[in-house]
Protein backbone atom coordinates (compact mmCIF):
# COMPACT_ATOMS: atom_id res chain seq x y z
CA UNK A 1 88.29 50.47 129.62
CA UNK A 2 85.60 51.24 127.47
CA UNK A 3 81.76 50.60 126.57
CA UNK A 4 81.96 48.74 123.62
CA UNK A 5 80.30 50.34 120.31
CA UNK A 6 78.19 48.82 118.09
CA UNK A 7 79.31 49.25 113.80
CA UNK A 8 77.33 52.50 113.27
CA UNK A 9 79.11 54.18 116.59
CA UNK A 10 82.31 53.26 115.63
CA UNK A 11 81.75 54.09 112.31
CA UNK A 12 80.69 57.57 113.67
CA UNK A 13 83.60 57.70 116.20
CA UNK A 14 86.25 57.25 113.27
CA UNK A 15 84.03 60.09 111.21
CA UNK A 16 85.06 62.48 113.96
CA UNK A 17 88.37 61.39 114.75
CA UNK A 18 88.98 61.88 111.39
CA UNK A 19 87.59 65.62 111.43
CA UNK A 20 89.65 66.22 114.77
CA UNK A 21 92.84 65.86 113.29
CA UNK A 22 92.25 67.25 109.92
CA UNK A 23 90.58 70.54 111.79
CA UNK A 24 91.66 71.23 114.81
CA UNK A 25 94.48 73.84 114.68
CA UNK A 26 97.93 72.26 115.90
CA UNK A 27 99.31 75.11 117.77
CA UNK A 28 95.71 75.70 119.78
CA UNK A 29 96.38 71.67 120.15
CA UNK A 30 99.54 71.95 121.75
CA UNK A 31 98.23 74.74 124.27
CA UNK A 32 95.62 72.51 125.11
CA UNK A 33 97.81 69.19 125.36
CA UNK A 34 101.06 71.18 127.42
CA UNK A 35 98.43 72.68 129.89
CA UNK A 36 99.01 76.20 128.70
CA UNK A 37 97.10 79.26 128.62
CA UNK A 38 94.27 79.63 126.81
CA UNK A 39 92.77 82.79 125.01
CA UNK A 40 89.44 84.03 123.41
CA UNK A 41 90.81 84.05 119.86
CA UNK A 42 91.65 80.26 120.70
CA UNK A 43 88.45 79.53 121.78
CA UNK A 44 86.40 81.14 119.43
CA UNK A 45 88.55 79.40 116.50
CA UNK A 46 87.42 76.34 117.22
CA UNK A 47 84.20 76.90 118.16
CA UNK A 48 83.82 78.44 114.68
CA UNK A 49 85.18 75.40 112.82
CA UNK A 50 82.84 73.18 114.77
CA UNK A 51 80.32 75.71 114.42
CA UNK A 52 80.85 75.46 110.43
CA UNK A 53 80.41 71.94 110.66
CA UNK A 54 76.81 72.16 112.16
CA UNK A 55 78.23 70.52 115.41
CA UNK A 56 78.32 73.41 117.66
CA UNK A 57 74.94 72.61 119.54
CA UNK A 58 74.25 69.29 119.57
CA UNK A 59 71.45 68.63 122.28
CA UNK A 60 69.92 71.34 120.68
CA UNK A 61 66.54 70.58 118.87
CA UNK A 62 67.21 70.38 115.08
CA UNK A 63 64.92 73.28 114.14
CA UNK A 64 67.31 75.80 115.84
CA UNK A 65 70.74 74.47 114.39
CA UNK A 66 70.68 70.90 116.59
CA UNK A 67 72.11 67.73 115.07
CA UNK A 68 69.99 65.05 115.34
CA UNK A 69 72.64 62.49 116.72
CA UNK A 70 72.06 60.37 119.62
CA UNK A 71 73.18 60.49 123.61
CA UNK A 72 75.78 58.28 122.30
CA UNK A 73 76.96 60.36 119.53
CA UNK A 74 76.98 63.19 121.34
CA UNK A 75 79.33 61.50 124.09
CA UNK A 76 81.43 59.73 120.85
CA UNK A 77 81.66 63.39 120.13
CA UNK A 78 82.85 64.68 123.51
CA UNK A 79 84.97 62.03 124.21
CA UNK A 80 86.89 62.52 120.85
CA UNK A 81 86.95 66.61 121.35
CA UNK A 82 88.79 65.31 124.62
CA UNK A 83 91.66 63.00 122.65
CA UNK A 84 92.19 65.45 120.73
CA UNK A 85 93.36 67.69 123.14
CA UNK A 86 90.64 70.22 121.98
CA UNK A 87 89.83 73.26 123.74
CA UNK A 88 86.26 72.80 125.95
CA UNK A 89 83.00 74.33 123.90
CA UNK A 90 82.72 77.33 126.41
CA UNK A 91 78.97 76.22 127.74
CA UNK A 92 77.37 78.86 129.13
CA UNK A 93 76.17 79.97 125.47
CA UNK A 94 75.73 76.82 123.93
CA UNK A 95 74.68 74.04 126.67
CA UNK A 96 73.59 76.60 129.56
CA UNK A 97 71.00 79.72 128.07
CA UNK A 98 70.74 78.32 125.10
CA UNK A 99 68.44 75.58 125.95
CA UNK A 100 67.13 78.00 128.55
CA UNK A 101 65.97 80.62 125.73
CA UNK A 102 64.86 77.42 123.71
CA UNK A 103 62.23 76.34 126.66
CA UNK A 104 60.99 79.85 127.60
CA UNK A 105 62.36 82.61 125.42
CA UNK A 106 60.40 84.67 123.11
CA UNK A 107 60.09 84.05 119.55
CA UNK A 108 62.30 87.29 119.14
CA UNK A 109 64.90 86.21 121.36
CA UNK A 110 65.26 82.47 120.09
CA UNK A 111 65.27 84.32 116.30
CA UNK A 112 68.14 86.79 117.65
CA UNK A 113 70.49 85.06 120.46
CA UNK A 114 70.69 81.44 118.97
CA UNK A 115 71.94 81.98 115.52
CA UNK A 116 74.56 84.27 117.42
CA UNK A 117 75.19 81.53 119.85
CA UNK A 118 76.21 79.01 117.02
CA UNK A 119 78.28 81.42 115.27
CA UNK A 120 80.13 82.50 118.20
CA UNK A 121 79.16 86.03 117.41
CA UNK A 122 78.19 86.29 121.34
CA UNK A 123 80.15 85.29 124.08
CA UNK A 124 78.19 84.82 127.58
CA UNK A 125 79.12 84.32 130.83
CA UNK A 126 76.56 83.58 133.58
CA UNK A 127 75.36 85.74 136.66
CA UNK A 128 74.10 83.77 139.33
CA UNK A 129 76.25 83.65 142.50
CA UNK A 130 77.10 86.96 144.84
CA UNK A 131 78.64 87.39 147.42
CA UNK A 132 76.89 85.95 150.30
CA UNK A 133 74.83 84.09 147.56
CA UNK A 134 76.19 80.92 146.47
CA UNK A 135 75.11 77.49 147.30
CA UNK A 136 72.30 79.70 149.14
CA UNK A 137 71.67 81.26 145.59
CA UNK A 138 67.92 82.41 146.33
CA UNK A 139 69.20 84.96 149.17
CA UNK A 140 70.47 86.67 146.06
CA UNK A 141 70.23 90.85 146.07
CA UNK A 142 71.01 91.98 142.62
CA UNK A 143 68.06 94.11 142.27
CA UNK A 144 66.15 94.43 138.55
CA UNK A 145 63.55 97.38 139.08
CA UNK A 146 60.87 98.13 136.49
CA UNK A 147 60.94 101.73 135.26
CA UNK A 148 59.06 101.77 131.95
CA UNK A 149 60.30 99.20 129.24
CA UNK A 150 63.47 99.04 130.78
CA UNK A 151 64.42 97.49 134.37
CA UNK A 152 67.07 98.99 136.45
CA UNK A 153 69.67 96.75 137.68
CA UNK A 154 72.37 97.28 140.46
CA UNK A 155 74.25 94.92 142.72
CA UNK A 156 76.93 92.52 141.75
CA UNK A 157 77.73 88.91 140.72
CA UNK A 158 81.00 86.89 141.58
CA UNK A 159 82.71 83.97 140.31
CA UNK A 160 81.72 85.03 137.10
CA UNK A 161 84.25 83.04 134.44
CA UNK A 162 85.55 84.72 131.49
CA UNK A 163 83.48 88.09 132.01
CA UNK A 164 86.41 89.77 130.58
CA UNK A 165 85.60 88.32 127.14
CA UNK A 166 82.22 88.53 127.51
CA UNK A 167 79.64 89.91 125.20
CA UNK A 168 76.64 89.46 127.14
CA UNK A 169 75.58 87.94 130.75
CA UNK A 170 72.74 86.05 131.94
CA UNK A 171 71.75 86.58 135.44
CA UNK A 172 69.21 85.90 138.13
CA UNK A 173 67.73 89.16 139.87
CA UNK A 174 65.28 90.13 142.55
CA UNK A 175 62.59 91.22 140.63
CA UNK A 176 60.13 90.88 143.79
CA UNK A 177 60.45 90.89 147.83
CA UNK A 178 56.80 89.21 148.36
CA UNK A 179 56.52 85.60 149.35
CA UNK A 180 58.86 82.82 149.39
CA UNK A 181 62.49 84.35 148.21
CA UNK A 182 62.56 81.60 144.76
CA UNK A 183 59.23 83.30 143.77
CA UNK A 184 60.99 86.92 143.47
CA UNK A 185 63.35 86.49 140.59
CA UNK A 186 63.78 86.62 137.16
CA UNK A 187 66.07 85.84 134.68
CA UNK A 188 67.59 88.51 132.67
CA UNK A 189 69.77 89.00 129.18
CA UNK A 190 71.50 92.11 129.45
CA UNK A 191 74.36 92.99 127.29
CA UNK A 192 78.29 93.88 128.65
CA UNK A 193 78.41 96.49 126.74
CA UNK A 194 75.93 98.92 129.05
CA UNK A 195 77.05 101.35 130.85
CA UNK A 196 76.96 101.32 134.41
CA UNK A 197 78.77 97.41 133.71
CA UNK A 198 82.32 97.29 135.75
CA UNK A 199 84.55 93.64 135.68
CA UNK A 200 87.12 92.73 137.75
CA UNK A 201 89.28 90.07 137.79
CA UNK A 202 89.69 87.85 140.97
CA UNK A 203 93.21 85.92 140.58
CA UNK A 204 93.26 82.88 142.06
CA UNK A 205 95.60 80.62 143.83
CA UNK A 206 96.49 79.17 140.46
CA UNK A 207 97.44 82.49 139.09
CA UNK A 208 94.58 82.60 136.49
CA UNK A 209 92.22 85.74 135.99
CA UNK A 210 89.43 83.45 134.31
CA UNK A 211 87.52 84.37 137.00
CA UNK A 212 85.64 87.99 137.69
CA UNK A 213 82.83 90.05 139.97
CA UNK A 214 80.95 91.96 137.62
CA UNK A 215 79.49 95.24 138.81
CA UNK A 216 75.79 97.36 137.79
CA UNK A 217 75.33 100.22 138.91
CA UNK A 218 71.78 101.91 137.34
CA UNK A 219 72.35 99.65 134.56
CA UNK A 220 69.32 99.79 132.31
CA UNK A 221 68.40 96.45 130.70
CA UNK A 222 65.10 96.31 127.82
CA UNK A 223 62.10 94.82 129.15
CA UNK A 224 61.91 92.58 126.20
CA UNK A 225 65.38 90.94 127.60
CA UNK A 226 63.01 89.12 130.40
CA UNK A 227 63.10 85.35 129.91
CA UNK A 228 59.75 83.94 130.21
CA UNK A 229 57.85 85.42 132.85
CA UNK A 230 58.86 87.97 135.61
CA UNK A 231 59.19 86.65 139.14
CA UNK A 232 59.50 83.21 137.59
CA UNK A 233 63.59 82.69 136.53
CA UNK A 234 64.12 80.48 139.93
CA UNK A 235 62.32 77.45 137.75
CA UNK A 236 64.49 78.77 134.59
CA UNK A 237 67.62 78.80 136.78
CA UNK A 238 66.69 74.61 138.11
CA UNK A 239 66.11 73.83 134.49
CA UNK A 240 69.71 75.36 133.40
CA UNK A 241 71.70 73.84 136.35
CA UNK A 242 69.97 70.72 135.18
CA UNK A 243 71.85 71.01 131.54
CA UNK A 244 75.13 72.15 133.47
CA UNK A 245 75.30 69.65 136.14
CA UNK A 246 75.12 66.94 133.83
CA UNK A 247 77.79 68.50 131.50
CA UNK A 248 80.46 68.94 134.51
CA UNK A 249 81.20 65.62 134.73
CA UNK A 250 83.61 66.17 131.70
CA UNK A 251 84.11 62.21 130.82
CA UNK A 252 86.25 62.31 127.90
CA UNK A 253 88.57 64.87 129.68
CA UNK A 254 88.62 62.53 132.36
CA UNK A 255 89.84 59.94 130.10
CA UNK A 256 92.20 61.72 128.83
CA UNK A 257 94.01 62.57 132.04
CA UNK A 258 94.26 59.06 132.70
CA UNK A 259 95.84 58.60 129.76
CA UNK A 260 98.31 61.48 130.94
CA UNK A 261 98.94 59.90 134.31
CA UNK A 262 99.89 56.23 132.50
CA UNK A 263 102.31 58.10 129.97
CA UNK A 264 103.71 60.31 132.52
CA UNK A 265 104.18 57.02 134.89
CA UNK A 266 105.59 54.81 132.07
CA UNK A 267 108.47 57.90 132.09
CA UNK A 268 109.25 58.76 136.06
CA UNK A 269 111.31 55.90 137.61
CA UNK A 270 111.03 54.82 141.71
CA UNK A 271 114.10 52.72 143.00
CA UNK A 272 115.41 52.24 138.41
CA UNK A 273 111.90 51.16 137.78
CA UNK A 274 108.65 53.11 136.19
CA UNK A 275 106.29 54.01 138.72
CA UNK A 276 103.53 52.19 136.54
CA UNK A 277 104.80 49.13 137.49
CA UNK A 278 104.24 49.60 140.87
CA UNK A 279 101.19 47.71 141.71
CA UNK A 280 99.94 50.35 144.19
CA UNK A 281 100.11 52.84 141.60
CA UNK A 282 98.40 50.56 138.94
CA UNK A 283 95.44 50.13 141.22
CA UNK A 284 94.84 53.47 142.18
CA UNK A 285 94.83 54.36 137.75
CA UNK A 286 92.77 51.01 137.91
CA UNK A 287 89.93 52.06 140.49
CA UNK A 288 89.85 55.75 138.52
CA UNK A 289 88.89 53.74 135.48
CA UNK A 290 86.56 51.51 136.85
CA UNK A 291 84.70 55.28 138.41
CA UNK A 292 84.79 56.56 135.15
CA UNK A 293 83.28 53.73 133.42
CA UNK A 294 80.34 53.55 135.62
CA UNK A 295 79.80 57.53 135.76
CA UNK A 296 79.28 57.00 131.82
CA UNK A 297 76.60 54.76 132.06
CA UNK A 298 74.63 56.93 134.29
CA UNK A 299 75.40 60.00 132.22
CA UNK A 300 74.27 58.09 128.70
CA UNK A 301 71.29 57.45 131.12
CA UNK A 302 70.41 60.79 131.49
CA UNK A 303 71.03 61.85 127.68
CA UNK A 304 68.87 59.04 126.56
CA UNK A 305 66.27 60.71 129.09
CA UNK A 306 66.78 64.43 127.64
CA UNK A 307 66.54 63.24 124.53
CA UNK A 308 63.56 61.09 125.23
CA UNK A 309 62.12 65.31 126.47
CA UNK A 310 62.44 64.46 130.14
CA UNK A 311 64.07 67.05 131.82
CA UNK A 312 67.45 66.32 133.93
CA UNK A 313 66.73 64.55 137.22
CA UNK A 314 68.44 63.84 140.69
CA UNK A 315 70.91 61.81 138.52
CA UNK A 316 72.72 65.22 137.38
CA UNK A 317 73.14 65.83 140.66
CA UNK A 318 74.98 62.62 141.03
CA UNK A 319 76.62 62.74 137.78
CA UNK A 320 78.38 66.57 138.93
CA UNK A 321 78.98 65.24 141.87
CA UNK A 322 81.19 61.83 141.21
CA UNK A 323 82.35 63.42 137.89
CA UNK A 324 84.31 66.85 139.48
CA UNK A 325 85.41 64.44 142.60
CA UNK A 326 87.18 62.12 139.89
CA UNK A 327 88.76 65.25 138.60
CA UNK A 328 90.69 65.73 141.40
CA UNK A 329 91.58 62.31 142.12
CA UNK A 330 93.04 62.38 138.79
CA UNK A 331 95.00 65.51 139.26
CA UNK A 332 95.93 64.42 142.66
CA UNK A 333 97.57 61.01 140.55
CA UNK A 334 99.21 63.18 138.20
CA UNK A 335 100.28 65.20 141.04
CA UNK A 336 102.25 61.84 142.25
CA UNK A 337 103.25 60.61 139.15
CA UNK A 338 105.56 63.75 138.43
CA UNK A 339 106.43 63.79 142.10
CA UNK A 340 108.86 66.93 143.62
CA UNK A 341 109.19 68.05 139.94
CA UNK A 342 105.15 69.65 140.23
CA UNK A 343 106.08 71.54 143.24
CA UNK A 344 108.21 74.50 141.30
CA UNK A 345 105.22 76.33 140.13
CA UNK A 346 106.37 79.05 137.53
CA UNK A 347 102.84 81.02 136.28
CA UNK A 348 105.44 82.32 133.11
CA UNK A 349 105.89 78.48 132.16
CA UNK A 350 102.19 78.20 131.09
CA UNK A 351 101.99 81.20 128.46
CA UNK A 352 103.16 80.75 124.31
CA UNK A 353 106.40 81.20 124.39
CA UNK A 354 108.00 80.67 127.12
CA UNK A 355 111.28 79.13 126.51
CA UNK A 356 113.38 79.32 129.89
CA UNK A 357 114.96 75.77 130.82
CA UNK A 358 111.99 74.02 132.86
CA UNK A 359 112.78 72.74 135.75
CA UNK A 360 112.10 69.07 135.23
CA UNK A 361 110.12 67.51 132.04
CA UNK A 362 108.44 70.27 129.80
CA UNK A 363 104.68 68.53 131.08
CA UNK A 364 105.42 68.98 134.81
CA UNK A 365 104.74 73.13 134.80
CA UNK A 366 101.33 72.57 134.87
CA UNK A 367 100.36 70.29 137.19
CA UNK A 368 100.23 72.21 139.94
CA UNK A 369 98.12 74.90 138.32
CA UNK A 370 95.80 72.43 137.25
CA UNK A 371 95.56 70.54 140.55
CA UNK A 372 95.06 74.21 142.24
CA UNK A 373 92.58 74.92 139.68
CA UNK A 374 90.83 71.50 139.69
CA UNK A 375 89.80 72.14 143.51
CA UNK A 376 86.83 74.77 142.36
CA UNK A 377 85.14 71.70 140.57
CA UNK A 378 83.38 70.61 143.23
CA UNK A 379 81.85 74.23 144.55
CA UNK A 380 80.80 75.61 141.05
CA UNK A 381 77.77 75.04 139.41
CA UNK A 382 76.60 73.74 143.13
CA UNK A 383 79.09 72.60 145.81
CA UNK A 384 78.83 68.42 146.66
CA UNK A 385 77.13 69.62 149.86
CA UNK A 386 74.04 70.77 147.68
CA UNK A 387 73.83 68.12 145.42
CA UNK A 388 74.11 65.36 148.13
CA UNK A 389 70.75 67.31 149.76
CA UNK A 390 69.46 66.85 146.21
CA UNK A 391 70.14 63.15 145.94
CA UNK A 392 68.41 62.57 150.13
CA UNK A 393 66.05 64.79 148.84
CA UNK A 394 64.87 63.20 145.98
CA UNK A 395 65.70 59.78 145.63
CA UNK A 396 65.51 58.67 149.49
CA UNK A 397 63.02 61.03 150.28
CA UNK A 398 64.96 62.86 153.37
C-alpha cells in the first residue's frame, strides 16, 4: 500500500531513486541491509554525499542551506533513503538544534554551527535526560553557573547516543532555582572537547555501546554558547522535541521492514508451505500496512503545517507515539517469521567481517538485536506514557 503520487512526485521519486543507487556506497549498503554494525566513518560518508547534493537539511529554511521541496518531497525523500537501505541522517544536528539555533540562536551562532552542521564537520549528540530526570525532564540538576563570560557546568546526562563520536553536545541546565522548575533552565552549546568532559558507554541488552552518560565536572562553557535567553531553554527544549517527535515515526524504515518480513516469509516454510501463505500471518503484515498508511497521512499533515510556519502540535505526539509502537510490532513479525533461528544471538555476527558459519540464514543474526534494540523506541525522545498526557491534555482537554 501506498498514497498514490501525482506526475511531478513521481517524477521526483524516480530523481532520487536514481541518485540512491548511483551514490550510495554498496558496502555501507550492505551493513545497513544485513543489520550490521554501523560506524562514524559510515555515517558521515553519506551524510557528506547528501550533504554535497544540497539535501542534507531539508526542512530547513532555504536561506541557511534548506531545499525548498515540499512535505511530500521531503517524505518521497525519506521513504527512498529507507529502500535503499541507507544509513539514518543522524538528527540531532540536522533535524533537532539545528532548527533550534535557526528559531533562537544568535546571528553568530546560526553563521558558525549551521554551515558545520551541513558539512558534517560537527557531530552532536543531545543532553537532556539524567538520571532521575527523564520523562520528568524539568527535575533536571545539571547545574550551569555564571562566573564571568563563561558558565560553569557540572552534573551529568544519560542516555546520551553516540557521545563517543561526538563533537559537541546540546544540553538543558539549571541555570536558576527561583519559581516554577521549567522557568530555571537554559539551553547550552558546549563543545566535547573541554576539559572536565568524561563519556562512558552504557552497553545494552543488545550488546551495542551507542549509548553513553556523559560527565562535567567544572566544565567551563562561553557565555556566548547560550541559546536565546537564559532561564528560558524549557520553551527551546518543547520546540525541539516538537521536530524530533515527529521525525521518530521513521515511515519509510517502517516500510521497509515490512518488506523484510514478506521476503523473509516467502523463504521460511510451516508444515512444506511458506509462512506467507498462512492467512494469519498475511493479516497480521496486512493490519501493519494499513497502520502505516494512516500514520503517513497524519505525518504529511503535520509537514504541510511546519511548512505552512506552524509549529508541531499534539499530532507529534501522536505521530511518535503510533510510529515507535509499529516498530516493534514489526520486529516482533520478523521475530516470527525467522522463528527458533533469531534466538542464537551471536554480537560477533553483526560486525564486517565476520565469516563463521551462521547458524541459520545469513539475515537471521540480527533480529534479535534489533528486536532488543527496537524496545527503547517507545521511552526515548518521551516515553508513550508522556505523550498520551499530551494528546488528553491537548486535544480532549483532560
Amino acid at each position: 500500500m501506498e498514497l498514490q503520487l501525482g506526475p511531478e512526485d513521481q517524477a521526483f521519486k524516480e530523481k532520487m531513486r536514481e541518485f540512491m543507487n548511483n551514490n550510495l556506497p554498496k558496502d555501507i549498503q550492505h551493513k545497513v541491509s544485513m543489520g550490521l554494525g554501523l560506524v562514524k566513518d559510515d555515517y558521515v560518508t553519506w551524510q557528506k554525499i547528501v550533504g554535497q547534493a544540497g539535501w542534507l537539511a531539508p526542512g530547513w529554511p532555504m536561506e541557511f542551506g534548506g531545499t525548498g521541496w515540499s512535505p511530500m518531497e521531503r517524505h518521497i525523500f525519506n521513504e527512498e533513503m529507507a529502500r535503499a537501505n541507507a544509513p539514518r541522517i543522524m538528527p540531532f544536528g540536522v533535524t533537532m538544534v539545528g532548527p533550534v539555533i535557526i528559531a533562537f540562536g544568535s546571528e553568530e551562532q546560526k553563521k558558525f554551527y549551521l554551515p558545520r552542521i551541513l558539512t558534517s564537520e560537527d557531530w552532536w549528540c543531545q543532553g537532556y535526560s539524567e538520571p532521575g530526570s527523564g520523562s520528568d525532564l524539568a527535575s533536571l540538576k545539571t547545574r550551569a553557573i555564571r562566573d564571568g563570560d563563561e558558565y560553569i557546568v557540572n552534573g551529568s546526562k544519560t542516555w546520551t547516543s553516540f557521545a563517543q563520536f561526538a563533537d559537541m553536545i546540546f544540553c538543558l541546565v539549571r541555570t536558576s532555582t527561583e519559581g516554577k522548575k521549567q522557568s530555571g533552565i537554559s539551553f547550552l552549546l558546549i563543545d566535547m572537547n573541554s576539559p572536565g568532559i568524561d563519556v562512558r558507554p552504557i552497553k545494552t541488552m543488545d550488546g551495542g555501546v551507542e549509548i553513553n552518560q556523559v560527565f562535567f565536572d567544572n566544565v567551563r562553557v562561553p557565555l556566548k554558547n547560550l541559546v536565546g535567553k537564559e532561564n528560558h531553554g524549557w520553551d527551546y527544549a518543547k520546540y525541539l522535541l516538537g521536530h524530533e517527535r515527529t521525525g521518530t515515526a521513521d515511515i519509510g524504515q517502517s516500510r521497509n521492514q515490512v518488506t523484510r518480513v514478506r521476503q523473509i516469509a516467502r523463504e521460511e516454510l510451516v508444515d512444506g508451505k511458506p509462512l506467507l501463505d498462512d492467512p494469519v500471518f498475511q493479516n497480521k503484515i496486512a493490519e501493519i500496512e494499513i497502520e502505516i498508511l494512516a500514520l503517513e497521512s497524519v505525518l504529511l499533515q503535520a509537514l504541510a503545517a511546519e511548512s505552512a510556519g506552524q509549529p508541531p502540535g499534539p499530532e507529534a505526539s501522536l505521530i511518535k507515539l503510533r510510529g515507535t509502537e509499529i516498530q516493534q510490532e514489526i520486529t516482533e513479525l520478523l521475530f516470527e517469521a525467522v522463528g527458533n533461528y533469531a534466538h542464537p544471538y551471536v554480537p560477533e555476527a553483526l560486525e564486517m567481517g565476520w565469516n563463521e558459519e551462521p547458524i541459520g540464514p545469513d539475515y537471521a543474526a540480527s533480529i534479535a538485536p534489533r528486536y532488543f534494540n527496537t524496545r527503547k523506541t517507545t521511552i526515548y525522545g518521551g516515553s508513550s506514557e508522556i505523550q498520551k498526557n499530551i494528546i488528553a491534555k491537548a486535544v480532549l482537554g483532560f
